[in-house]
N, C-alpha and C. Protein backbone atom coordinates (compact mmCIF):
# COMPACT_ATOMS: atom_id res chain seq x y z
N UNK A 1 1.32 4.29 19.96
CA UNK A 1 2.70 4.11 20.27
C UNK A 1 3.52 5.37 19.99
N UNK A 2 2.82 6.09 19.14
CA UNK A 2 3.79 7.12 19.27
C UNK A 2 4.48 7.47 18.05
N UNK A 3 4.81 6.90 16.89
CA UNK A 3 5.51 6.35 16.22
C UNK A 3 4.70 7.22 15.14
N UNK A 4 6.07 7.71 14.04
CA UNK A 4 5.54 8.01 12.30
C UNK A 4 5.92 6.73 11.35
N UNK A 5 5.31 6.79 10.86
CA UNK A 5 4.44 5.95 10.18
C UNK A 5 4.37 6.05 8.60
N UNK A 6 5.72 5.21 7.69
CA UNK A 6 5.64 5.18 6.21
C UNK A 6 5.51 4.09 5.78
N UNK A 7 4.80 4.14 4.10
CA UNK A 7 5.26 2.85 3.55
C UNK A 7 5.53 3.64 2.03
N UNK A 8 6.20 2.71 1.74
CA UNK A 8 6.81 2.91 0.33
C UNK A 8 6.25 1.67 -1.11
N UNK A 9 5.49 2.62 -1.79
CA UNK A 9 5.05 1.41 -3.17
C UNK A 9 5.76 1.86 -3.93
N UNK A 10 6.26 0.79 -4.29
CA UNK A 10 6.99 0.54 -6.10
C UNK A 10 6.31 -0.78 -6.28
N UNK A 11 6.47 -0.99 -8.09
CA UNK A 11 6.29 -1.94 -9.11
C UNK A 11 5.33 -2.23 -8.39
N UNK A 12 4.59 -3.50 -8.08
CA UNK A 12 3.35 -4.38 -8.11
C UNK A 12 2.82 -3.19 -7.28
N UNK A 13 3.53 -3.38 -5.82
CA UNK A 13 2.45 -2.38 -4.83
C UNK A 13 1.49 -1.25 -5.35
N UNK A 14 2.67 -0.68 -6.26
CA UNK A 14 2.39 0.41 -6.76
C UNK A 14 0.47 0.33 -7.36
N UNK A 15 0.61 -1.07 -8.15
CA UNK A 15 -0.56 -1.40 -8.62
C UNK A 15 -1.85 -1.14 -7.72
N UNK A 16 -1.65 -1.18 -6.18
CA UNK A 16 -2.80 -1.35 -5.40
C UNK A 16 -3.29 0.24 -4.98
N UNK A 17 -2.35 1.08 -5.18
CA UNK A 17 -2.75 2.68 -5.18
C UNK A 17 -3.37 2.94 -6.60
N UNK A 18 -3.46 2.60 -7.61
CA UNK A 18 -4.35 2.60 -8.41
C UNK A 18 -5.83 2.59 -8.11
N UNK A 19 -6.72 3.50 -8.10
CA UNK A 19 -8.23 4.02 -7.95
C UNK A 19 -9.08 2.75 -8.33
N UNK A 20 -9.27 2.08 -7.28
CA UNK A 20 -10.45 0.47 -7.21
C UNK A 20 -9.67 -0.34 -7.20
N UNK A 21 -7.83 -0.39 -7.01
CA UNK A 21 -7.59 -1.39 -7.19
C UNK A 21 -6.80 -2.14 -6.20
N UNK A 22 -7.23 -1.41 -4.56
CA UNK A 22 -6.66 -1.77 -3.63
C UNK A 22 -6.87 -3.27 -3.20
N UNK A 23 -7.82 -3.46 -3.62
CA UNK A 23 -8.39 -4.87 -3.01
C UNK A 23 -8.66 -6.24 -4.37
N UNK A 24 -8.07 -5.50 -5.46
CA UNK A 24 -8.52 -6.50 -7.10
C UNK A 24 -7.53 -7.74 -6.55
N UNK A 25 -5.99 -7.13 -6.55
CA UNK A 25 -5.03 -8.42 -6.94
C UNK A 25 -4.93 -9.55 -6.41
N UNK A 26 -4.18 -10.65 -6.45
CA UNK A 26 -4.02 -11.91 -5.77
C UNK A 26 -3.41 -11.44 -4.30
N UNK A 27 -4.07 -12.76 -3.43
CA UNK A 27 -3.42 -12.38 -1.61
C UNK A 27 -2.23 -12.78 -1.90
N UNK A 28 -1.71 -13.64 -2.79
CA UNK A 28 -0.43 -14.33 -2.99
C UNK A 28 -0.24 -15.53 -4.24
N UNK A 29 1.14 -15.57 -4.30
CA UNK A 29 1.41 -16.69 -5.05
C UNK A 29 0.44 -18.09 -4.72
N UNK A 30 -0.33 -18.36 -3.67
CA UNK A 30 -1.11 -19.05 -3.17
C UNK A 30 -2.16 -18.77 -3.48
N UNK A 31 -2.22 -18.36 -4.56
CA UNK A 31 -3.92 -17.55 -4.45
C UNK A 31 -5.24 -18.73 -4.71
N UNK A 32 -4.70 -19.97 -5.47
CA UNK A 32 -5.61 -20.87 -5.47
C UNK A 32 -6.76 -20.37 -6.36
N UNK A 33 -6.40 -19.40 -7.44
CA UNK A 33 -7.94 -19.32 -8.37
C UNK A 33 -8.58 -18.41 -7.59
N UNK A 34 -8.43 -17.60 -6.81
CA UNK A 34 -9.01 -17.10 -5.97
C UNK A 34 -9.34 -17.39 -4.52
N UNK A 35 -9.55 -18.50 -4.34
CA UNK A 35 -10.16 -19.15 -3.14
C UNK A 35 -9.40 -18.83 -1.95
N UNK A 36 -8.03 -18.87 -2.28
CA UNK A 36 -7.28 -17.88 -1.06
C UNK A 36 -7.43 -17.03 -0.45
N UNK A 37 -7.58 -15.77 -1.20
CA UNK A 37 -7.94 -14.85 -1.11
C UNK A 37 -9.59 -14.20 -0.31
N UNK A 38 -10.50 -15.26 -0.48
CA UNK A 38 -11.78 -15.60 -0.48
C UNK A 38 -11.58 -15.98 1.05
N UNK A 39 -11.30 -17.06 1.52
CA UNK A 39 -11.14 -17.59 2.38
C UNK A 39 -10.63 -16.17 3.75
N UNK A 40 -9.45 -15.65 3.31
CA UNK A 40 -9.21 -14.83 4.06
C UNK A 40 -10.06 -13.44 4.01
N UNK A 41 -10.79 -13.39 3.37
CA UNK A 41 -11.63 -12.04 3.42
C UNK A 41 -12.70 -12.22 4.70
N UNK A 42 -13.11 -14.61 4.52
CA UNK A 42 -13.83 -14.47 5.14
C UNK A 42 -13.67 -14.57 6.91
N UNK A 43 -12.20 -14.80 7.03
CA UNK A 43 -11.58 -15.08 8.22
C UNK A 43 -11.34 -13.83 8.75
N UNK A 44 -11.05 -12.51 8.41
CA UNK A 44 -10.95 -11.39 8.45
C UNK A 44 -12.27 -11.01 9.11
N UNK A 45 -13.52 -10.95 8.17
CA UNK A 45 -14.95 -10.52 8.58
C UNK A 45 -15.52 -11.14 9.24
N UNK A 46 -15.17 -12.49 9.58
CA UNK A 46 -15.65 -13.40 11.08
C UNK A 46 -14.89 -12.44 12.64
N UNK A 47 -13.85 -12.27 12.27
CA UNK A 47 -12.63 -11.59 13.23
C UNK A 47 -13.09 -10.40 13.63
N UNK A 48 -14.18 -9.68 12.71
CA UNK A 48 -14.19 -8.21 13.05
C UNK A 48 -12.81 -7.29 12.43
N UNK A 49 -12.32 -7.34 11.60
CA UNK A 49 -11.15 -6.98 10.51
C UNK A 49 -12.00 -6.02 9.83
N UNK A 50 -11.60 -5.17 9.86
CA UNK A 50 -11.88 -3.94 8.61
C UNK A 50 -11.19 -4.35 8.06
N UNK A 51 -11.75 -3.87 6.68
CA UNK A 51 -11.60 -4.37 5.00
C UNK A 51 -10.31 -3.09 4.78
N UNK A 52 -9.69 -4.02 3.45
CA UNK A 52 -8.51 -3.06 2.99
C UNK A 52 -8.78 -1.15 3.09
N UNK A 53 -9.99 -1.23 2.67
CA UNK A 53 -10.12 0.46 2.40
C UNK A 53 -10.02 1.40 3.54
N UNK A 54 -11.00 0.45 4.43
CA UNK A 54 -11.18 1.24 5.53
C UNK A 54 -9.86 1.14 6.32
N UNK A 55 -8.87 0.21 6.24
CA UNK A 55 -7.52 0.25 7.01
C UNK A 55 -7.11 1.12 6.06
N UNK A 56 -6.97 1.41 4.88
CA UNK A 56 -5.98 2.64 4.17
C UNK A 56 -6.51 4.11 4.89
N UNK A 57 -7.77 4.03 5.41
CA UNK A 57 -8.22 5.32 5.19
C UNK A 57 -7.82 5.93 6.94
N UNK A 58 -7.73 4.86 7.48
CA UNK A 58 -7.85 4.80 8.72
C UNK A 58 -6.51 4.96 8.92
N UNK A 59 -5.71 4.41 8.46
CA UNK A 59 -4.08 4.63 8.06
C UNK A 59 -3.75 6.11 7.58
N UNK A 60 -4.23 6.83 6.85
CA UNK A 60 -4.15 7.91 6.40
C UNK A 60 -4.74 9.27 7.72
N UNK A 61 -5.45 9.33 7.84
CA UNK A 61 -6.19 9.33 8.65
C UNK A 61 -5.76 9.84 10.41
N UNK A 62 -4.85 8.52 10.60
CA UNK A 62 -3.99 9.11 11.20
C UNK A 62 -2.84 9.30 11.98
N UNK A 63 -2.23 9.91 10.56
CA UNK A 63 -0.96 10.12 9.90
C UNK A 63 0.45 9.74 9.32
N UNK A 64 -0.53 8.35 8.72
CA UNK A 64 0.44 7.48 8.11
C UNK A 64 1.02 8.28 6.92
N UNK A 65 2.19 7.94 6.22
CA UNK A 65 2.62 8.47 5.08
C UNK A 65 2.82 7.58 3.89
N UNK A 66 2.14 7.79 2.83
CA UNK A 66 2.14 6.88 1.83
C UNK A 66 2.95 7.55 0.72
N UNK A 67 3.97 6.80 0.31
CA UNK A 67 4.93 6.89 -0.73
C UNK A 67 5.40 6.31 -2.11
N UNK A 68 4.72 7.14 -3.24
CA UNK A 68 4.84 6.26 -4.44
C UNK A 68 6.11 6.78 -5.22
N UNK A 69 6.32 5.53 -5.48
CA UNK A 69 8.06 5.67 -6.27
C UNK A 69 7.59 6.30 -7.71
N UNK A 70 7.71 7.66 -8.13
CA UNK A 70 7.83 8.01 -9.30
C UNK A 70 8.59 7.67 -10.14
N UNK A 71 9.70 6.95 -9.84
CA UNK A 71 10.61 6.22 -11.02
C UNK A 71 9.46 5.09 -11.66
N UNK A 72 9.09 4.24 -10.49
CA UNK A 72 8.40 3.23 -11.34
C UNK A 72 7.34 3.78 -11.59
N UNK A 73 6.73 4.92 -11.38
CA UNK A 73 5.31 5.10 -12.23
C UNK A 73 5.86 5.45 -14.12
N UNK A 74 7.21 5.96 -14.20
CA UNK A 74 7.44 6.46 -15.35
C UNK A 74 8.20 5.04 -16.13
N UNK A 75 8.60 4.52 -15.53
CA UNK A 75 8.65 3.09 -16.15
C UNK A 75 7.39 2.04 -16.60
N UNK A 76 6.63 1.99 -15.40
CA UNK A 76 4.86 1.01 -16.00
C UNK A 76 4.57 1.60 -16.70
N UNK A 77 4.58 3.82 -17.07
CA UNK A 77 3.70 3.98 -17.34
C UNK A 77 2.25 4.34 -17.06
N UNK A 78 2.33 4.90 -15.30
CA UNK A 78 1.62 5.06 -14.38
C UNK A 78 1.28 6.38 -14.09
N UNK A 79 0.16 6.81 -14.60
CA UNK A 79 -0.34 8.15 -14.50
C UNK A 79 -0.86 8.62 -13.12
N UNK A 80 -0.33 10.17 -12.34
CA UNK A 80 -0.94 10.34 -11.45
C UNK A 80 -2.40 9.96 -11.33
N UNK A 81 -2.89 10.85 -12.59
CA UNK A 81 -4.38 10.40 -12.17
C UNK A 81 -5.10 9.46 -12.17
N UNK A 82 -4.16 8.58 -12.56
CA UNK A 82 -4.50 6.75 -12.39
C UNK A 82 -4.76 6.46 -10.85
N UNK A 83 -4.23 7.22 -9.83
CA UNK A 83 -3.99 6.78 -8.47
C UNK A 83 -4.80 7.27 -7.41
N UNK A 84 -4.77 6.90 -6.43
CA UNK A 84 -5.45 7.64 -5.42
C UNK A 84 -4.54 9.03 -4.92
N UNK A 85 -4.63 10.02 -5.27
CA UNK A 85 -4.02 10.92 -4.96
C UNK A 85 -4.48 11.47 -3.78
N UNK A 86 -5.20 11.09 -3.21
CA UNK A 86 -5.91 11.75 -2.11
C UNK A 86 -5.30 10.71 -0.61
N UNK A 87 -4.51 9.61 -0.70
CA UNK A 87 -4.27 9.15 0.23
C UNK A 87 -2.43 9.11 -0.16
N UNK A 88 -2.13 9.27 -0.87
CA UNK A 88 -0.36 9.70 -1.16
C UNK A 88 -0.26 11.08 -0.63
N UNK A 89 0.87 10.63 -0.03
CA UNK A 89 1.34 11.73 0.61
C UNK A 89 2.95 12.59 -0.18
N UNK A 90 3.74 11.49 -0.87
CA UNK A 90 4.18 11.68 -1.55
C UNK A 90 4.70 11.19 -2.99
N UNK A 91 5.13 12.04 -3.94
CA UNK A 91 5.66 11.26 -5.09
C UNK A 91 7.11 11.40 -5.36
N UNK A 92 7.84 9.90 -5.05
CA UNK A 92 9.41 10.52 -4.70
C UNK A 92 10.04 9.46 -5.48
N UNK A 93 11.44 9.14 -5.15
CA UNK A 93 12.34 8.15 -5.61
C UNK A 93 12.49 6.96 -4.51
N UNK A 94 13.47 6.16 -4.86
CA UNK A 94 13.89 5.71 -3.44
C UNK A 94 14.80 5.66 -2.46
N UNK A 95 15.59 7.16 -2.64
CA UNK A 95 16.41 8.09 -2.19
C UNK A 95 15.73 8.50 -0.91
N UNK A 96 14.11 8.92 -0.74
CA UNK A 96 13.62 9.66 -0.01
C UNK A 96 13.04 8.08 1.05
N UNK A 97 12.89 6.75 0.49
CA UNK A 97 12.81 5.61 1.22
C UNK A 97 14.08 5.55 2.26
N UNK A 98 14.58 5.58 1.27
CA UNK A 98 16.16 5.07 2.06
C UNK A 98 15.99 6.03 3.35
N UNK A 99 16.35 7.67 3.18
CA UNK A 99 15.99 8.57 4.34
C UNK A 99 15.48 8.18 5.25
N UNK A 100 14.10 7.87 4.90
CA UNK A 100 13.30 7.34 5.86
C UNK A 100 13.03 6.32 6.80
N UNK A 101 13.78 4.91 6.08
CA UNK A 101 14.34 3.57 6.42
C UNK A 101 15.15 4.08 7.63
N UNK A 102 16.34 5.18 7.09
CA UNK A 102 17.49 5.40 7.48
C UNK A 102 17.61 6.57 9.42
N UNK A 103 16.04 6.89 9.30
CA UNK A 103 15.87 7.86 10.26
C UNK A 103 14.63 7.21 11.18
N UNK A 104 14.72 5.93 10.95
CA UNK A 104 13.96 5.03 11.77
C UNK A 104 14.01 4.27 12.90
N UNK A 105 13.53 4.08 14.02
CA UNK A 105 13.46 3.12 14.88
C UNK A 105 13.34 1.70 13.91
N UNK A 106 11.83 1.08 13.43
CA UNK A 106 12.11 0.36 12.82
C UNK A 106 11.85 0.79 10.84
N UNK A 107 12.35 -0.71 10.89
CA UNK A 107 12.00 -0.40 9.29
C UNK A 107 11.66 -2.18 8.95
N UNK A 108 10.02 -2.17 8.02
CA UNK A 108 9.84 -3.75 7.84
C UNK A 108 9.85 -3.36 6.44
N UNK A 109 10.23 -4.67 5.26
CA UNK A 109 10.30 -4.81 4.09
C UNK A 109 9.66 -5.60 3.77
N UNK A 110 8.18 -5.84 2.98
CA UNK A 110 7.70 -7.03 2.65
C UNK A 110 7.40 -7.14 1.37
């Protein structure tokens, strides 16, 4: 389509740029003990769905921009080298979100 391509982690998200820990957390408040989560991994791999990693990498790849809020890493407590530094593209505020929100066709919040 044509289109550049950001996302912005703070607080929890932030958690899933953490090195192994793209794929640990709950799919949701629904998580059911796991089984949620389970269920959709296996509805995904019936579908032909690449798995979380390979969509990050594939996302990166080409030329998504991944954005970690350095405010909240210094609030959790979140060490660069805790993270995947190799698929961040940047380490900013959410000054440089807003920009970006702000210089957009679209912008989704989830």
């Amino acid at each position: 389509m044509g289109m550049d391509v950001s996302m912005y982690f703070t607080f929890w998200g932030l958690e899933r740029l953490k090195k192994g820990k793209l794929d640990k957390g709950p799919l949701s408040k629904m998580n059911f003990l796991g089984l949620g989560k389970w269920i959709m991994k296996r509805k995904m791999k019936k579908s032909n769905v690449r798995d979380l990693e390979e969509m990050m990498d594939d996302f990166v790849e080409l030329g998504g921009k991944i954005l970690a809020c350095d405010m909240t890493m210094e609030i959790m407590g979140v060490d660069k080298k805790d993270l995947r530094d190799e698929v961040i593209s940047d380490y900013c505020a959410v000054g440089t979100y807003i920009k970006e929100a702000k210089e957009s066709d679209i912008t989704l919040f989830i």
